[in-house]
C-alpha atoms as a PDB file:
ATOM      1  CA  UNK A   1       8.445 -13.651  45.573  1.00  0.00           C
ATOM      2  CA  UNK A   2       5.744 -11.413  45.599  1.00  0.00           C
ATOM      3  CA  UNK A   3       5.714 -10.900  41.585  1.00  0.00           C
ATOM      4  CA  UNK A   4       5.762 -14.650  41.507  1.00  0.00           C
ATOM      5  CA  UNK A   5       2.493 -14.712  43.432  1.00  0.00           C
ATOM      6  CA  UNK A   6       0.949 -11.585  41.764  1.00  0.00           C
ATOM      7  CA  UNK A   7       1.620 -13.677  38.015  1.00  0.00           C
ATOM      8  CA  UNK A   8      -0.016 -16.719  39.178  1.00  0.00           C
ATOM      9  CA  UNK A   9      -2.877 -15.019  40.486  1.00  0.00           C
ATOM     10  CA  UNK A  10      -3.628 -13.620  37.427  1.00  0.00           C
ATOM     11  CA  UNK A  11      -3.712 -17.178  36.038  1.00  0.00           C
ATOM     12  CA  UNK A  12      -6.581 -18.040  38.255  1.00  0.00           C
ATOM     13  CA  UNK A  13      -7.245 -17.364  42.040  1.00  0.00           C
ATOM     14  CA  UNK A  14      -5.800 -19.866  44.746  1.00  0.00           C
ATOM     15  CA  UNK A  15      -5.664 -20.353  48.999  1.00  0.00           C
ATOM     16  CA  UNK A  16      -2.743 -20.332  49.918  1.00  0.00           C
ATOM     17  CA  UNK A  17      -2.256 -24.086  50.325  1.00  0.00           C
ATOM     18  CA  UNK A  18      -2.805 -24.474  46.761  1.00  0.00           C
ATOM     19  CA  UNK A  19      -0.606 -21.731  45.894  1.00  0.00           C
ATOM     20  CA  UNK A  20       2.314 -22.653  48.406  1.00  0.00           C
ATOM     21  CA  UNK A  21       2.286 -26.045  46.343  1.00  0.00           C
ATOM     22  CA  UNK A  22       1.904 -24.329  42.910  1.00  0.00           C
ATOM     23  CA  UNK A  23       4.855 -22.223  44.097  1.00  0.00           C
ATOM     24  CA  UNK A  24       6.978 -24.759  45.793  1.00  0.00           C
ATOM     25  CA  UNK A  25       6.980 -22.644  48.736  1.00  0.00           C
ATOM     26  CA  UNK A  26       5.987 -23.153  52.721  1.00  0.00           C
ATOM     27  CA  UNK A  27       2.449 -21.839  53.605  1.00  0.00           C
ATOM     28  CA  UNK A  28       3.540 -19.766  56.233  1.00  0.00           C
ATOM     29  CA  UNK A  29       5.574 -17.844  53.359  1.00  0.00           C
ATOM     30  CA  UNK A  30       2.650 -17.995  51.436  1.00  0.00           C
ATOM     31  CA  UNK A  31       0.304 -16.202  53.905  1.00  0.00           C
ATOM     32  CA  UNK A  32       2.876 -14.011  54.946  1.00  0.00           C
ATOM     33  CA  UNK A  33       2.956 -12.423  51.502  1.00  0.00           C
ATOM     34  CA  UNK A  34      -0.156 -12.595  51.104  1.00  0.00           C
ATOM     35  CA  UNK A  35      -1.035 -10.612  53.785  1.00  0.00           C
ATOM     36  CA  UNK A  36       1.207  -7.717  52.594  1.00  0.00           C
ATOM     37  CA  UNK A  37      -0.469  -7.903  48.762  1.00  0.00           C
ATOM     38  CA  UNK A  38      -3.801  -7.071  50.257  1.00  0.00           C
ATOM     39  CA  UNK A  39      -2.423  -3.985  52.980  1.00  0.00           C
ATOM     40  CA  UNK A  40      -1.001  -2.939  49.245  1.00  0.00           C
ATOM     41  CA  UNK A  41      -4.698  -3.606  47.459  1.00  0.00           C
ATOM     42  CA  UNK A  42      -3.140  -5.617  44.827  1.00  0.00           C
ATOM     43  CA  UNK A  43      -4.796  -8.457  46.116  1.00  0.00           C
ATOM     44  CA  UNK A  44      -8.258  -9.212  47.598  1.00  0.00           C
ATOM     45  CA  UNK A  45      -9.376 -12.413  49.602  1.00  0.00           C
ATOM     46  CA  UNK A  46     -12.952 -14.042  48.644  1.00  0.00           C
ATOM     47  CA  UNK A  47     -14.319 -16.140  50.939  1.00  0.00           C
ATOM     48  CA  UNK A  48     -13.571 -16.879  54.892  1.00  0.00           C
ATOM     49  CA  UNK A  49     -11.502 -19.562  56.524  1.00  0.00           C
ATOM     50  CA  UNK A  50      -8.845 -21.949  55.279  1.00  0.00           C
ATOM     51  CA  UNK A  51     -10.072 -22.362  52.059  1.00  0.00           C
ATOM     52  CA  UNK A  52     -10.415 -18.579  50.947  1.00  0.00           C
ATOM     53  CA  UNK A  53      -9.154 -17.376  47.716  1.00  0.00           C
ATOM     54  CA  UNK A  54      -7.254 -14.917  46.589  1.00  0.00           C
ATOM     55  CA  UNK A  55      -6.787 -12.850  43.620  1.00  0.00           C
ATOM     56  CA  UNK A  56      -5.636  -9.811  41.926  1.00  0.00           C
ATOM     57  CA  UNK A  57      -7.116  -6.491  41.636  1.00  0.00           C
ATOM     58  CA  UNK A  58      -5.552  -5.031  38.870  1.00  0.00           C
ATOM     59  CA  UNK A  59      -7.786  -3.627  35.841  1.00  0.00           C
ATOM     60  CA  UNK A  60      -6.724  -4.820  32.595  1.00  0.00           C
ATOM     61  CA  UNK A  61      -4.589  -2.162  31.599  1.00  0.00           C
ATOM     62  CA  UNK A  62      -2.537  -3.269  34.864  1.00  0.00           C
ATOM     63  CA  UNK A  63      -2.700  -6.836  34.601  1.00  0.00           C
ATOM     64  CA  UNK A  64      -1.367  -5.986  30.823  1.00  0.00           C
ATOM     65  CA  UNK A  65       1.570  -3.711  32.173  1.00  0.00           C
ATOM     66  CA  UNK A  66       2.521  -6.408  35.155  1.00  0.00           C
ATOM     67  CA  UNK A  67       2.384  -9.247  32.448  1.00  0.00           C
ATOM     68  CA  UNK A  68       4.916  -7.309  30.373  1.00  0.00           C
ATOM     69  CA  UNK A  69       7.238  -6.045  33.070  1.00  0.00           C
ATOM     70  CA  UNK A  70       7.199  -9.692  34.589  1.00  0.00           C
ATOM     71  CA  UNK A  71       8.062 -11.248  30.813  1.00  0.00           C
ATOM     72  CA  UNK A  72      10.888  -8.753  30.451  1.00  0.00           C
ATOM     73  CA  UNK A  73      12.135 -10.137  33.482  1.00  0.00           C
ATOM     74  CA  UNK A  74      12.069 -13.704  32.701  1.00  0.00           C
ATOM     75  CA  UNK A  75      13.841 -13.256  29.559  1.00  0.00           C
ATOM     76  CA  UNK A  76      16.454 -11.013  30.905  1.00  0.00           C
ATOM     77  CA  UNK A  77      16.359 -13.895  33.681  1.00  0.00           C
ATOM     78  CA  UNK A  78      16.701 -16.551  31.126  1.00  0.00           C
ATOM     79  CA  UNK A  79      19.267 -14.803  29.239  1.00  0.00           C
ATOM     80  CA  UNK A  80      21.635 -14.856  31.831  1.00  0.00           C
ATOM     81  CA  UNK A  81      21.272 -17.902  32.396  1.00  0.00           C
ATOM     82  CA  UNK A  82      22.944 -19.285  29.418  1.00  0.00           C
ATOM     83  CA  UNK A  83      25.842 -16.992  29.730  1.00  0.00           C
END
């Protein structure tokens, strides 16, 4: 779950309403992991109250090395899938 929020936070940052929705998960589960992303500074939180948004830290070379683990994943993933 938490990859799955890291990858769309790189695509542009969110509250967690909006990325709950974008997810197709609950809020709760959305703030919840949230919450642990910034205790693990991969995430930081701009603004204050409800609307606040988040979004990664990761410098380029990261962000580069996440979006290629996370790939490798998806095609293993959808690999499997057609077995």
């Amino acid at each position: 779950m938490r990859a799955r929020i890291l990858k769309e936070l790189c695509i542009h940052p969110l509250n967690p309403l909006a990325l709950a929705k974008e997810l197709g998960i609950d809020y709760k589960t959305a703030t919840h992991h949230l919450e642990r992303l910034m205790k693990q500074n991969l995430v930081t939180k701009k603004g204050e109250g409800y609307g606040a948004q988040y979004q990664v830290t990761f410098t380029p070379s990261q962000q580069r090395a996440f979006e290629e683990m996370t790939g490798n994943w998806e095609k293993s993933y959808n690999e499997n899938e057609e077995k």
